[in-house]
C-alpha atoms as a PDB file:
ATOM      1  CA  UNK A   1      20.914  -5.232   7.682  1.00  0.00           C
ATOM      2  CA  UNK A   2      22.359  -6.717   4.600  1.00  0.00           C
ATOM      3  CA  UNK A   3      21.221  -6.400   0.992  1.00  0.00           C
ATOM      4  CA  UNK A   4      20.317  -9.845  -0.572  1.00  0.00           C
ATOM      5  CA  UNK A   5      19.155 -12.051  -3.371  1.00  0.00           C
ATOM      6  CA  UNK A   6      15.341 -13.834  -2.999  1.00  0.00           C
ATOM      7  CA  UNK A   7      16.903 -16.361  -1.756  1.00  0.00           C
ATOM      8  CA  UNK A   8      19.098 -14.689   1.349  1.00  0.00           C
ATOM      9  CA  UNK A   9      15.416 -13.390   1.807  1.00  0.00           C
ATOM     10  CA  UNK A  10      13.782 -16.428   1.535  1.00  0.00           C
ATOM     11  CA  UNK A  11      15.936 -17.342   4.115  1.00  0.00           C
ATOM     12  CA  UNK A  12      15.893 -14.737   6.721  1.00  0.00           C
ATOM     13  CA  UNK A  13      11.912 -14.841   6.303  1.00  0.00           C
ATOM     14  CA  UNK A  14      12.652 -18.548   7.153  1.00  0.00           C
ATOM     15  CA  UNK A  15      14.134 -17.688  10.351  1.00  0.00           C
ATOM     16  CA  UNK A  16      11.212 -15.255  11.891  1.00  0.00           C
ATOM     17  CA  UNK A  17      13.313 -12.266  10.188  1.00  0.00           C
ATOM     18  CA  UNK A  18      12.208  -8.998   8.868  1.00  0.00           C
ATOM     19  CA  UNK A  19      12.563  -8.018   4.775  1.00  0.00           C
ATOM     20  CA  UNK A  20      12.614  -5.002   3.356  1.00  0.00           C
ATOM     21  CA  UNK A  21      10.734  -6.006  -0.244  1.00  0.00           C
ATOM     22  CA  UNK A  22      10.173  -3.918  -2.820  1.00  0.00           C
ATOM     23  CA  UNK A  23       6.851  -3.887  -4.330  1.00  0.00           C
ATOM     24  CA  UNK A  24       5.274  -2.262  -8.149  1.00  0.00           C
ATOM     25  CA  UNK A  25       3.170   0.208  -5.751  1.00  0.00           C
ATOM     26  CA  UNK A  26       5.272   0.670  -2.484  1.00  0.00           C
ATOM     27  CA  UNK A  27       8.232  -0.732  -0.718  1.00  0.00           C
ATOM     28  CA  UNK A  28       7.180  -3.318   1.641  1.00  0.00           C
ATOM     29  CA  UNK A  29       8.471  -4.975   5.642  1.00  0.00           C
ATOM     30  CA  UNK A  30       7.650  -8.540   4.848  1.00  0.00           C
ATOM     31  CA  UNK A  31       7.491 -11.345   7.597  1.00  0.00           C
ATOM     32  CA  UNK A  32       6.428 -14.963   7.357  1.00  0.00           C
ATOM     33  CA  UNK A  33       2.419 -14.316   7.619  1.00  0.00           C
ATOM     34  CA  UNK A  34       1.911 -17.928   9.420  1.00  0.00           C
ATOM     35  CA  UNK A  35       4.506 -16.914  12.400  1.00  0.00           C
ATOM     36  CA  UNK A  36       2.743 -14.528  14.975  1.00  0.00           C
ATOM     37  CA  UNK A  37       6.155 -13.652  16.363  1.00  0.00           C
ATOM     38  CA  UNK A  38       7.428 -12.338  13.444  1.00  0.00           C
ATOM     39  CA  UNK A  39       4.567 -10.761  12.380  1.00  0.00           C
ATOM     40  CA  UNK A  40       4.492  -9.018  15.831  1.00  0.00           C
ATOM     41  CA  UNK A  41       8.106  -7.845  14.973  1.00  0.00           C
ATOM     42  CA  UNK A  42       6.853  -6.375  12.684  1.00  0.00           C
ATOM     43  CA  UNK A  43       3.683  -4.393  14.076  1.00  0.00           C
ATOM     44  CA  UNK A  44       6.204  -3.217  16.737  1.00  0.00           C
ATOM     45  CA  UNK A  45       8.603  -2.207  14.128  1.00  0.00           C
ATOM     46  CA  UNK A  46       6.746  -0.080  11.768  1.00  0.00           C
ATOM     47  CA  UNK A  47       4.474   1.126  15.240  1.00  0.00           C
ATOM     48  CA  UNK A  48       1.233  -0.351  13.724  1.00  0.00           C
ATOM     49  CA  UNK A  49      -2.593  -0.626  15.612  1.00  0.00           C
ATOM     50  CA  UNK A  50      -2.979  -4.468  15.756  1.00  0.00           C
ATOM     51  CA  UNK A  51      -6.270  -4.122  15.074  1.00  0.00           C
ATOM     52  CA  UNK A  52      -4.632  -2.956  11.338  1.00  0.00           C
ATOM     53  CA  UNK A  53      -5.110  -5.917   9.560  1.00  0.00           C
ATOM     54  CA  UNK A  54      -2.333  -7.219   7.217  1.00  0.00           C
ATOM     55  CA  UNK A  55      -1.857  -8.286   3.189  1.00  0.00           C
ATOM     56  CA  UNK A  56      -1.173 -11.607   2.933  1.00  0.00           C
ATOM     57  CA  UNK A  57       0.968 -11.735  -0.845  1.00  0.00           C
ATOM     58  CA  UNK A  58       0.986 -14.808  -2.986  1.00  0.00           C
ATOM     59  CA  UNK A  59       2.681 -15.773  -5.881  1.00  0.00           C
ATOM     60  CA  UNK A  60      -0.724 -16.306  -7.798  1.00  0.00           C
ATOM     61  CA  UNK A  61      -4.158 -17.626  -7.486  1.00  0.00           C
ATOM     62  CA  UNK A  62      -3.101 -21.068  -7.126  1.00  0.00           C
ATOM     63  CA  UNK A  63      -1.233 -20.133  -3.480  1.00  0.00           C
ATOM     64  CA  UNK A  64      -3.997 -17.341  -3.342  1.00  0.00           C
ATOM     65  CA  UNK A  65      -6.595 -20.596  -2.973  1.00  0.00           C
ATOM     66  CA  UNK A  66      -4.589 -22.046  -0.499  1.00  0.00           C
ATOM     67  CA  UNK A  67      -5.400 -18.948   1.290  1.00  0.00           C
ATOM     68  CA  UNK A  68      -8.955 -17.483   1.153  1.00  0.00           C
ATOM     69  CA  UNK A  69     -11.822 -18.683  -0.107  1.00  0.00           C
ATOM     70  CA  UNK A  70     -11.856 -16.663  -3.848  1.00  0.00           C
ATOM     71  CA  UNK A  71     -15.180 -17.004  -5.565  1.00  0.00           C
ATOM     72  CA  UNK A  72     -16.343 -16.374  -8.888  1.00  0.00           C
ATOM     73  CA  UNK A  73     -16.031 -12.317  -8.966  1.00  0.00           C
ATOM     74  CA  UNK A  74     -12.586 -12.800  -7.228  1.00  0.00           C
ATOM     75  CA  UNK A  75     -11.694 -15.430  -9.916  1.00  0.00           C
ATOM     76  CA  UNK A  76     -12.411 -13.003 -12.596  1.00  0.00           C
ATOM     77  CA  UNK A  77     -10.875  -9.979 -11.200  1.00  0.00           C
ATOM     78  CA  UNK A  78      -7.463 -12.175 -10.702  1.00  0.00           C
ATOM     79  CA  UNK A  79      -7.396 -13.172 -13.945  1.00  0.00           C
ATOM     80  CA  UNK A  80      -7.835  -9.470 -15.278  1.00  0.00           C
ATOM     81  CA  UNK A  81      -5.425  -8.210 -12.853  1.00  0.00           C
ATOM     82  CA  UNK A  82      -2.994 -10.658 -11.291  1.00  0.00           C
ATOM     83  CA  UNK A  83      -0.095 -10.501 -10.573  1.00  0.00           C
ATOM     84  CA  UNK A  84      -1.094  -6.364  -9.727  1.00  0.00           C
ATOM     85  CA  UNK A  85      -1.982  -3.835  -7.897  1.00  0.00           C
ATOM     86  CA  UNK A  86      -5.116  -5.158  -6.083  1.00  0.00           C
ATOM     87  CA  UNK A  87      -6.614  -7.435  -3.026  1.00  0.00           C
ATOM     88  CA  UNK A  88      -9.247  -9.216  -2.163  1.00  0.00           C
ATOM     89  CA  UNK A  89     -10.777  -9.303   0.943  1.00  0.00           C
ATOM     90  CA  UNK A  90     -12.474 -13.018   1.294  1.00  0.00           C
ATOM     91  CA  UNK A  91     -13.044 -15.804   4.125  1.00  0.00           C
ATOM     92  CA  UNK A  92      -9.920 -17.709   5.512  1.00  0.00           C
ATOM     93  CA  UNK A  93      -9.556 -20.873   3.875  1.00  0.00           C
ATOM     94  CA  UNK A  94      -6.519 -22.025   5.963  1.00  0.00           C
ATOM     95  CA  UNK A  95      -5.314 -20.688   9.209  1.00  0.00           C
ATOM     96  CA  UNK A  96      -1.996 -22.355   9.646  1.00  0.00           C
ATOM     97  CA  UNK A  97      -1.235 -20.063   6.458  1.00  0.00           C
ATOM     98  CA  UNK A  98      -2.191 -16.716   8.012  1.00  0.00           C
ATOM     99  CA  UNK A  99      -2.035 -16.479  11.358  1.00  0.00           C
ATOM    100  CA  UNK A 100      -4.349 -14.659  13.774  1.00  0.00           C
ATOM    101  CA  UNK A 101      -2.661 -11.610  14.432  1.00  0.00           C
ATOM    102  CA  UNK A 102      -1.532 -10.775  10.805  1.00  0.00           C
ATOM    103  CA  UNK A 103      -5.652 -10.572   9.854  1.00  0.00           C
ATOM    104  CA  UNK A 104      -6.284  -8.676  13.229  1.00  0.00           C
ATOM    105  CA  UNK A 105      -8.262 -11.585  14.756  1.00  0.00           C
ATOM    106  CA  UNK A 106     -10.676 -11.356  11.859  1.00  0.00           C
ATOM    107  CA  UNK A 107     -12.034 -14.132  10.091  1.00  0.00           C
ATOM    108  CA  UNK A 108     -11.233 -12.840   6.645  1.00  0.00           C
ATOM    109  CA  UNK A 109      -8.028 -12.539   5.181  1.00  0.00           C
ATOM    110  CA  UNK A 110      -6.657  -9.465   2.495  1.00  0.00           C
ATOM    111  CA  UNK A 111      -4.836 -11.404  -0.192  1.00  0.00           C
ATOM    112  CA  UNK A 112      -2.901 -10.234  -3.581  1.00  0.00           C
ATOM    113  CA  UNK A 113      -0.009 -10.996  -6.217  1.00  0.00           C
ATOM    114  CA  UNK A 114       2.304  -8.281  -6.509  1.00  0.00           C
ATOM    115  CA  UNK A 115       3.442  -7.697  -9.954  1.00  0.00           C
ATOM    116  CA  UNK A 116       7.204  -6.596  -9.104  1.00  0.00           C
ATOM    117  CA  UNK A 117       9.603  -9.291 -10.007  1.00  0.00           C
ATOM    118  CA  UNK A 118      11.948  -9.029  -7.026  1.00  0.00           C
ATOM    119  CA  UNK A 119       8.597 -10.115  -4.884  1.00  0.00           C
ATOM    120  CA  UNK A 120       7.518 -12.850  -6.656  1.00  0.00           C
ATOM    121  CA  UNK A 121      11.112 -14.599  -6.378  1.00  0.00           C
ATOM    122  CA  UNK A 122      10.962 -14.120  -2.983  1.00  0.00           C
ATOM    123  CA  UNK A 123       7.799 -15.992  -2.399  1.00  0.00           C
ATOM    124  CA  UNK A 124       8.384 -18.523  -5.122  1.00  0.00           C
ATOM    125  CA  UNK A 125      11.514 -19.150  -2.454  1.00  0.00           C
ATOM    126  CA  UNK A 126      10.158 -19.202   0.350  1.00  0.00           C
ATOM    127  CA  UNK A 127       7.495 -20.989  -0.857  1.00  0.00           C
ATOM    128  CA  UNK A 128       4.158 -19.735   1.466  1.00  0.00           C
ATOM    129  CA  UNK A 129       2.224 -16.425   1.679  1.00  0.00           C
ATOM    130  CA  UNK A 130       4.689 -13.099   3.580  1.00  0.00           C
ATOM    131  CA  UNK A 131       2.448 -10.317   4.588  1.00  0.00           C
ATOM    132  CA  UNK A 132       4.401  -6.633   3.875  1.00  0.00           C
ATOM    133  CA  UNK A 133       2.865  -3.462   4.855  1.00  0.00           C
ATOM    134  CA  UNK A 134       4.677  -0.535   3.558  1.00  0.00           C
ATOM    135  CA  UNK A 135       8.383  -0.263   5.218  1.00  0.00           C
ATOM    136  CA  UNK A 136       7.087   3.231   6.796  1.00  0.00           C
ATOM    137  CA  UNK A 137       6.510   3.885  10.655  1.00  0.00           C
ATOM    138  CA  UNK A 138       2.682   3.949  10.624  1.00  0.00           C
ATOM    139  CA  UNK A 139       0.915   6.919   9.329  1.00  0.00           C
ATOM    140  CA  UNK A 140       3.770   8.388   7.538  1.00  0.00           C
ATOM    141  CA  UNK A 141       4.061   8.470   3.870  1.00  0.00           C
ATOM    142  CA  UNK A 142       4.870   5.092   1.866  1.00  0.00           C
ATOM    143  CA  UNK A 143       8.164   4.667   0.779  1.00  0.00           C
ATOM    144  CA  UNK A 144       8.438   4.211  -3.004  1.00  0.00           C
ATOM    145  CA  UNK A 145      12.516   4.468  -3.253  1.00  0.00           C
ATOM    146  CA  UNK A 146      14.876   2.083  -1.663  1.00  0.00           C
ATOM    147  CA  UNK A 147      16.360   4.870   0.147  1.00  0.00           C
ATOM    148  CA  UNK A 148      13.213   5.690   2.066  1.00  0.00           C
ATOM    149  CA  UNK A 149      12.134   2.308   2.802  1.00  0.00           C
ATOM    150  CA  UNK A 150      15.375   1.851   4.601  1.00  0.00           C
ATOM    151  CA  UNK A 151      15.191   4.879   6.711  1.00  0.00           C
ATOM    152  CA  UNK A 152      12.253   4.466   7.436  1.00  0.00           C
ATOM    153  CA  UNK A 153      12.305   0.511   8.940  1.00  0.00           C
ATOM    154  CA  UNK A 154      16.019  -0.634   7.958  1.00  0.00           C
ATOM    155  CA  UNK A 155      17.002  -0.624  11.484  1.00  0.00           C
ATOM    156  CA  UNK A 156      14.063  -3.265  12.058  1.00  0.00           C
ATOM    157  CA  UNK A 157      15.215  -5.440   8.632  1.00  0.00           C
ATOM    158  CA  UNK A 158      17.620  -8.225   8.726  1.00  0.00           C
ATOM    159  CA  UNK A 159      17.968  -8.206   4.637  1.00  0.00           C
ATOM    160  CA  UNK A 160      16.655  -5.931   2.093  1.00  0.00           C
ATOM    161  CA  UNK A 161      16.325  -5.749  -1.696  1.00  0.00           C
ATOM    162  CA  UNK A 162      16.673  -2.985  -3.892  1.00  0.00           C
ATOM    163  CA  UNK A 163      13.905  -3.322  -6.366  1.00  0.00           C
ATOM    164  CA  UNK A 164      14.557   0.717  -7.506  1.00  0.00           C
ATOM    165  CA  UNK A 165      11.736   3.115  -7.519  1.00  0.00           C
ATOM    166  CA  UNK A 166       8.105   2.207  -7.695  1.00  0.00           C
ATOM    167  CA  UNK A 167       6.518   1.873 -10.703  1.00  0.00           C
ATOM    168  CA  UNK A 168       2.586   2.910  -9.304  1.00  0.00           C
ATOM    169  CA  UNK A 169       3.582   4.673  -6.377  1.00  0.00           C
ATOM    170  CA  UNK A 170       0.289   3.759  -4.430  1.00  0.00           C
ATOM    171  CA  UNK A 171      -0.920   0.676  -2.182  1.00  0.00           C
ATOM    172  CA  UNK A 172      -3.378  -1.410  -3.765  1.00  0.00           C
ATOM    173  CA  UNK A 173      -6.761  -1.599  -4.610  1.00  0.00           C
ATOM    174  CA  UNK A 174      -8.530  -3.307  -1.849  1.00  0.00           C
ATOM    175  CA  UNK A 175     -11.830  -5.093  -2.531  1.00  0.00           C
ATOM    176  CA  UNK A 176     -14.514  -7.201   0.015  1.00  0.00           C
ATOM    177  CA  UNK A 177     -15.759 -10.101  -1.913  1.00  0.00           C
ATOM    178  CA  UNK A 178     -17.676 -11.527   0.962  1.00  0.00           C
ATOM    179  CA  UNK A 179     -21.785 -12.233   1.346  1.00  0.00           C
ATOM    180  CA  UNK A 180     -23.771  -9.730  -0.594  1.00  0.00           C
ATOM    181  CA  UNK A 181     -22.477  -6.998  -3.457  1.00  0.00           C
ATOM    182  CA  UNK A 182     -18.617  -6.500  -3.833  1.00  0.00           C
ATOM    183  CA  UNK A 183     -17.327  -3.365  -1.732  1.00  0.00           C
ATOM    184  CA  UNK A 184     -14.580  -0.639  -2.494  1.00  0.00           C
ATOM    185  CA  UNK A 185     -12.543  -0.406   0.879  1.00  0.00           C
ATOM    186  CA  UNK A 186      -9.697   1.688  -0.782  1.00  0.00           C
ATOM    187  CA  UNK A 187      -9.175   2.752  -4.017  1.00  0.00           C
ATOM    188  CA  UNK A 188      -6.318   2.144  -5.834  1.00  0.00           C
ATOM    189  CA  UNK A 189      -4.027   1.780  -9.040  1.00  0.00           C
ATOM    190  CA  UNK A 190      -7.057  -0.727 -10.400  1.00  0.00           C
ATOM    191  CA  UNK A 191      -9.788   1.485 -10.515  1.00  0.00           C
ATOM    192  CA  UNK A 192     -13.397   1.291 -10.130  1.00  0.00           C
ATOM    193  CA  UNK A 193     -14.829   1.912 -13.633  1.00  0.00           C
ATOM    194  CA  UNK A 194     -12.257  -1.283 -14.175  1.00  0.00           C
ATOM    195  CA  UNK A 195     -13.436  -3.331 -11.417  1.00  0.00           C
ATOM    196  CA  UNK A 196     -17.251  -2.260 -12.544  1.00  0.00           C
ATOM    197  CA  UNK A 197     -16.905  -3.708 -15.911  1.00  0.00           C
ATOM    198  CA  UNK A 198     -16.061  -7.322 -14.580  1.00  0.00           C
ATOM    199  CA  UNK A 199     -18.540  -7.719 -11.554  1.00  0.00           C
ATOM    200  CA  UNK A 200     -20.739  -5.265 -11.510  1.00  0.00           C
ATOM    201  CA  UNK A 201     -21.753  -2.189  -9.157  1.00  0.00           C
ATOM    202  CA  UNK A 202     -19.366  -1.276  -5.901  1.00  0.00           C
ATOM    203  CA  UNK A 203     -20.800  -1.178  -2.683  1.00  0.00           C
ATOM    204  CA  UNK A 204     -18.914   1.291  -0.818  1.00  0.00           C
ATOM    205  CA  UNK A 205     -17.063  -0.005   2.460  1.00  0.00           C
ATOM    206  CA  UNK A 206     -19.643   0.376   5.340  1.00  0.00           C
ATOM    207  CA  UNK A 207     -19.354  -2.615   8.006  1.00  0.00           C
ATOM    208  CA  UNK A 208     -16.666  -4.115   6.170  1.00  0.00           C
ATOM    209  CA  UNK A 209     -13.985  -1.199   6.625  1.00  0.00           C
ATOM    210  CA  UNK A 210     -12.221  -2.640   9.316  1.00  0.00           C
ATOM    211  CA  UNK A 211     -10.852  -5.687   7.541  1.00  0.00           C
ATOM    212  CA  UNK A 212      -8.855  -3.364   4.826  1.00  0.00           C
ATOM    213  CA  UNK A 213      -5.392  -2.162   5.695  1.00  0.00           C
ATOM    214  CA  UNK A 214      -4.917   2.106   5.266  1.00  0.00           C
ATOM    215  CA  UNK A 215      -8.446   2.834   6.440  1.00  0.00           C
ATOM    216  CA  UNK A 216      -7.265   5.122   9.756  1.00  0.00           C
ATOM    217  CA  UNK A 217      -8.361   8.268   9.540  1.00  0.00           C
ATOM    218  CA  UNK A 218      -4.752   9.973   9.742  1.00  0.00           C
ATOM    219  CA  UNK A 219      -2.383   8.151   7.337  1.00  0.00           C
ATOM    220  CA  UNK A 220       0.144   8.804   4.865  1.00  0.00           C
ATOM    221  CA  UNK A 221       1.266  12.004   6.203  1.00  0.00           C
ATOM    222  CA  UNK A 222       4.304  13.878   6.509  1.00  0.00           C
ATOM    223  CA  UNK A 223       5.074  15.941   9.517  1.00  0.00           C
ATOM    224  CA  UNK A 224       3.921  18.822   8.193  1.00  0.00           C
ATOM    225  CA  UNK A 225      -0.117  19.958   8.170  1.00  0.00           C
ATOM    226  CA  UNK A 226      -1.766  19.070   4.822  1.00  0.00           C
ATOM    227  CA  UNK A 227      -3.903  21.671   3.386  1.00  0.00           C
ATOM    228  CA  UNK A 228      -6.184  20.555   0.389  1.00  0.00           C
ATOM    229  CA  UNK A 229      -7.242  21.995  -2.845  1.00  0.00           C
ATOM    230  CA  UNK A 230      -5.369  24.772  -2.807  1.00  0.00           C
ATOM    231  CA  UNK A 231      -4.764  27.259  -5.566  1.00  0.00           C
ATOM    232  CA  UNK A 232      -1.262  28.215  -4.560  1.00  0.00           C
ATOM    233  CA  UNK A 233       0.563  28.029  -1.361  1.00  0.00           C
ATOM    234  CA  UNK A 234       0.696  30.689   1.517  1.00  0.00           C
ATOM    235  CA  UNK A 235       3.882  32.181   2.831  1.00  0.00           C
ATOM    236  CA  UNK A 236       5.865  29.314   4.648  1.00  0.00           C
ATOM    237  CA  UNK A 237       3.675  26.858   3.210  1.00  0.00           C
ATOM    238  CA  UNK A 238       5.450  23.975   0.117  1.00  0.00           C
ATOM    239  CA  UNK A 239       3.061  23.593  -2.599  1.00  0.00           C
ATOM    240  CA  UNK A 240       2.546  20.160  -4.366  1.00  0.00           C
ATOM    241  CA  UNK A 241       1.168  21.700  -7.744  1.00  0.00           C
ATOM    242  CA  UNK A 242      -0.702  19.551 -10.669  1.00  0.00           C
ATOM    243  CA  UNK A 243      -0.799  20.580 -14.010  1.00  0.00           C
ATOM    244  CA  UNK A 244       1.259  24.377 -15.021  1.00  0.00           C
ATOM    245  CA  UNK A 245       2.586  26.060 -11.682  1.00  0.00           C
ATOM    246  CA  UNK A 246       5.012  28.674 -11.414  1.00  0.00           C
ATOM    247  CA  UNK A 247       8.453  27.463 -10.123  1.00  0.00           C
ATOM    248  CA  UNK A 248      10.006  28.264  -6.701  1.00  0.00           C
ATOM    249  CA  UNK A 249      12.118  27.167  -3.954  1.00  0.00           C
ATOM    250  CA  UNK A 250       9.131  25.031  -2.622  1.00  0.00           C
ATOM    251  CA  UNK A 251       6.917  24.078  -5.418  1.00  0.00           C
ATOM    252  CA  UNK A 252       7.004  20.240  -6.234  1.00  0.00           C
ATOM    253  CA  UNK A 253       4.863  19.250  -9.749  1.00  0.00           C
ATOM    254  CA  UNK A 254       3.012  15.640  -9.271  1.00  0.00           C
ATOM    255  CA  UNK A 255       2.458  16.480 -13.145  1.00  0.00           C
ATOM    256  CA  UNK A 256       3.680  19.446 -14.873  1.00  0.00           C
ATOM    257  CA  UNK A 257       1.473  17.804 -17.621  1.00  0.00           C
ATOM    258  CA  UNK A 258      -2.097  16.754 -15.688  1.00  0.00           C
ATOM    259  CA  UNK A 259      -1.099  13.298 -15.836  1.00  0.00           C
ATOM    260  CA  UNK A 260      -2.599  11.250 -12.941  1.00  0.00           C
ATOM    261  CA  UNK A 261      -0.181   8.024 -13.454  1.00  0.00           C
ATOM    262  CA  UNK A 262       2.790  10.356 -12.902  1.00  0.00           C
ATOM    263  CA  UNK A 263       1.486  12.248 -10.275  1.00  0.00           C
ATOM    264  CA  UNK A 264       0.737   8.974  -8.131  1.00  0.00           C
ATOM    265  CA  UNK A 265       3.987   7.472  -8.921  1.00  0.00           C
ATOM    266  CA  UNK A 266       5.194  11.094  -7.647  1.00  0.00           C
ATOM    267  CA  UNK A 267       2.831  11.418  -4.676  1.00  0.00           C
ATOM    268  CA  UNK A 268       4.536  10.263  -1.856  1.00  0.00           C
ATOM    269  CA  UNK A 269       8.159  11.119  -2.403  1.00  0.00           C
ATOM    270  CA  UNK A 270       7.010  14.685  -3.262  1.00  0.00           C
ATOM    271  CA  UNK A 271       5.411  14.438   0.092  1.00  0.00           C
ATOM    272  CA  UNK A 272       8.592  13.799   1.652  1.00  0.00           C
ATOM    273  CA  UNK A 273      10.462  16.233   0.004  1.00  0.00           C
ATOM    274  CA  UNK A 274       8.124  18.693   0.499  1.00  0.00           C
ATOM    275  CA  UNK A 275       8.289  17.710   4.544  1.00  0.00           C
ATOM    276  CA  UNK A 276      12.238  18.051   4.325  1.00  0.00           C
ATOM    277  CA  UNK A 277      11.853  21.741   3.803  1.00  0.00           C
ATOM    278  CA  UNK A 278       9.868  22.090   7.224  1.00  0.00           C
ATOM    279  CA  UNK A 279       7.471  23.687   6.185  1.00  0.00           C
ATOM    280  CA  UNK A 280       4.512  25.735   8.065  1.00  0.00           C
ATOM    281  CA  UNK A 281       2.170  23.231   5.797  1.00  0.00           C
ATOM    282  CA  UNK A 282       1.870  21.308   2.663  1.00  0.00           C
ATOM    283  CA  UNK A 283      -0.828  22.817   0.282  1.00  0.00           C
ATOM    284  CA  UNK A 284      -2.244  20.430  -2.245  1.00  0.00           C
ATOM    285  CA  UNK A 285      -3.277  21.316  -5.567  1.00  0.00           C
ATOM    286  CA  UNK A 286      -6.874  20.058  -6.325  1.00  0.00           C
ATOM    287  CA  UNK A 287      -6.711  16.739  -8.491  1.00  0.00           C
ATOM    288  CA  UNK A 288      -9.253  15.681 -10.934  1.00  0.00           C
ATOM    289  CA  UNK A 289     -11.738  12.919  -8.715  1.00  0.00           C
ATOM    290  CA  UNK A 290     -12.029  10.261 -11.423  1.00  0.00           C
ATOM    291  CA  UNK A 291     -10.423   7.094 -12.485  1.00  0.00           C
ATOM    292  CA  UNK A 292      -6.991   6.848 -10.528  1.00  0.00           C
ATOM    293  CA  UNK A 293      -7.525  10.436  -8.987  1.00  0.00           C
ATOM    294  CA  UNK A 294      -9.968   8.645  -6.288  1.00  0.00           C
ATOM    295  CA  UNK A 295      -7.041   6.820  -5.032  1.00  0.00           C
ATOM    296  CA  UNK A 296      -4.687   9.804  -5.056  1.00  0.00           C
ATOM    297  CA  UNK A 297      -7.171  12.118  -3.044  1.00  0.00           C
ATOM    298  CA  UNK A 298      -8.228   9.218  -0.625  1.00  0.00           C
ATOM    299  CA  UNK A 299      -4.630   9.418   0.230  1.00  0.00           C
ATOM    300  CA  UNK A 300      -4.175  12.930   0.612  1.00  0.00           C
ATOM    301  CA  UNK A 301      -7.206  13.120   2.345  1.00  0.00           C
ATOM    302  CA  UNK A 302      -5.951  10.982   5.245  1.00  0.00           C
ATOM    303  CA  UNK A 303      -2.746  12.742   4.671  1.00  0.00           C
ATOM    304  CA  UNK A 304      -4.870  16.098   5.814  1.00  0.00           C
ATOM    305  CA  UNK A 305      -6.398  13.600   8.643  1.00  0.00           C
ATOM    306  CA  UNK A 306      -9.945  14.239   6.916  1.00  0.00           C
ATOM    307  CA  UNK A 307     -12.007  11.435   5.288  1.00  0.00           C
ATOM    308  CA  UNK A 308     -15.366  12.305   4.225  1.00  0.00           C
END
């Protein structure tokens, strides 16, 4: 693995290769989304279900059109939001651009701009959609640091960038804009009061869960247990407090000051560190449910293997 410019990416993407790509909400294993073999690389790589659909990224809505069928709500919500932190779900418009095994055999496609500048001059070179899950073996915690991206999937990457950390620290919004009312299929940096105010009421995901990425039950989490809401920690237990904690050995503060930004920019390298000290298990401080707290506790919640 080497570390390159966009275009020594551009080019190894060119050549079925794999790219380490950093991303404003996690570091991301890119591959040319229109060649299956890469993009099989790449399942094999990270150790992903290919029924796990992939995000195609785009340099904007212009490419995004060239991709999926966007109408009127998804017009509006890019305009709000692009290039950032969420996706819409919507019918293929070309193929040849996505191929089959990158949307899971589906007949939608998950599209987005990333905001990150590092990705956009990589796609502006290579000039077509890359699809780039997090760099992570599957259903470990996203990497948001260079470091962790490249041990976790360096050994898979022919080039990588080093974008530094993450500025959001979580994967995007994800949004079906298909027949009938829009539908939250995960939560994310763009929240839903946000989302609300452009096109109305969410559905939430029902029958259209399996075409969003990071809906498996178990995902996210370190090797450690993950116990929620949790007060303080028990003995041999780390202890990801929010808010004022006491200090220790194996306390880690998302937000020493309540702030949910911080504490999802924090989230999943605390989870790692936290996992470093082997721990008996990972208590969780409760987090506040609203605005970007929805996306922080869907995480945790898969990181705990529980969604309800």
């Amino acid at each position: 693995m080497i570390v390159a410019n966009a275009v020594g990416a551009a080019i190894a993407l060119a050549a079925g290769d794999l790219v380490i790509l950093p991303t404003e909400t996690v570091y991301g294993l890119a591959a040319d989304a229109a060649n299956s073999a890469a993009v099989a690389r790449l399942y094999d790589a990270k150790g992903r279900p290919k029924f796990n659909p992939l995000i195609a990224h785009v340099t904007d809505t212009a490419m995004a059109t060239r991709v999926a069928r966007l109408d009127a709500r998804a017009l509006r919500l890019a305009d709000a939001f692009w290039p950032g932190p969420i996706t819409f779900v919507a019918p293929i418009a070309d193929v040849n651009m996505v191929c089959d095994l990158a949307r899971a055999g589906l007949d939608t496609v998950a599209v987005r701009a990333p905001a990150h500048a590092a990705a956009q001059a990589v796609i502006e070179a290579f000039g077509r959609p890359v699809v780039a899950p997090s760099a992570n073996r599957s259903g470990r915690p996203s990497p948001t640091t260079f470091v962790d991206a490249v041990a976790e999937t360096g050994e898979a990457a022919a080039v990588a960038l080093d974008g530094g950390g993450c500025e959001i620290g979580l994967e995007s919004t994800v949004v079906a804009l298909l027949n009938g009312p829009p539908r939250l299929l995960r939560p994310g940096a763009v929240t839903r009061a946000e989302i609300e105010a452009l096109i109305g009421p969410l559905a939430e995901a029902d029958a259209d869960a399996a075409r969003s990425p990071g809906r498996l039950a178990r995902h996210y989490a370190p090797n450690a247990p993950v116990r929620l809401d949790a007060d303080a920690p028990r003995p041999g237990e780390a202890y990801l407090a929010f808010g004022p904690a006491p200090r220790g050995a194996r306390v880690f503060n998302l937000s020493p000051s309540g702030d949910l930004r911080e504490a999802a920019t924090r989230l999943f390298s605390l989870l790692r560190a936290a996992d470093a000290l082997a721990p008996t298990a990972i208590a969780v401080a409760p987090i506040p449910p609203d605005g970007l707290g929805e996306a922080i506790n869907d995480r945790l919640r898969r990181a705990a293997g529980y969604v309800g």
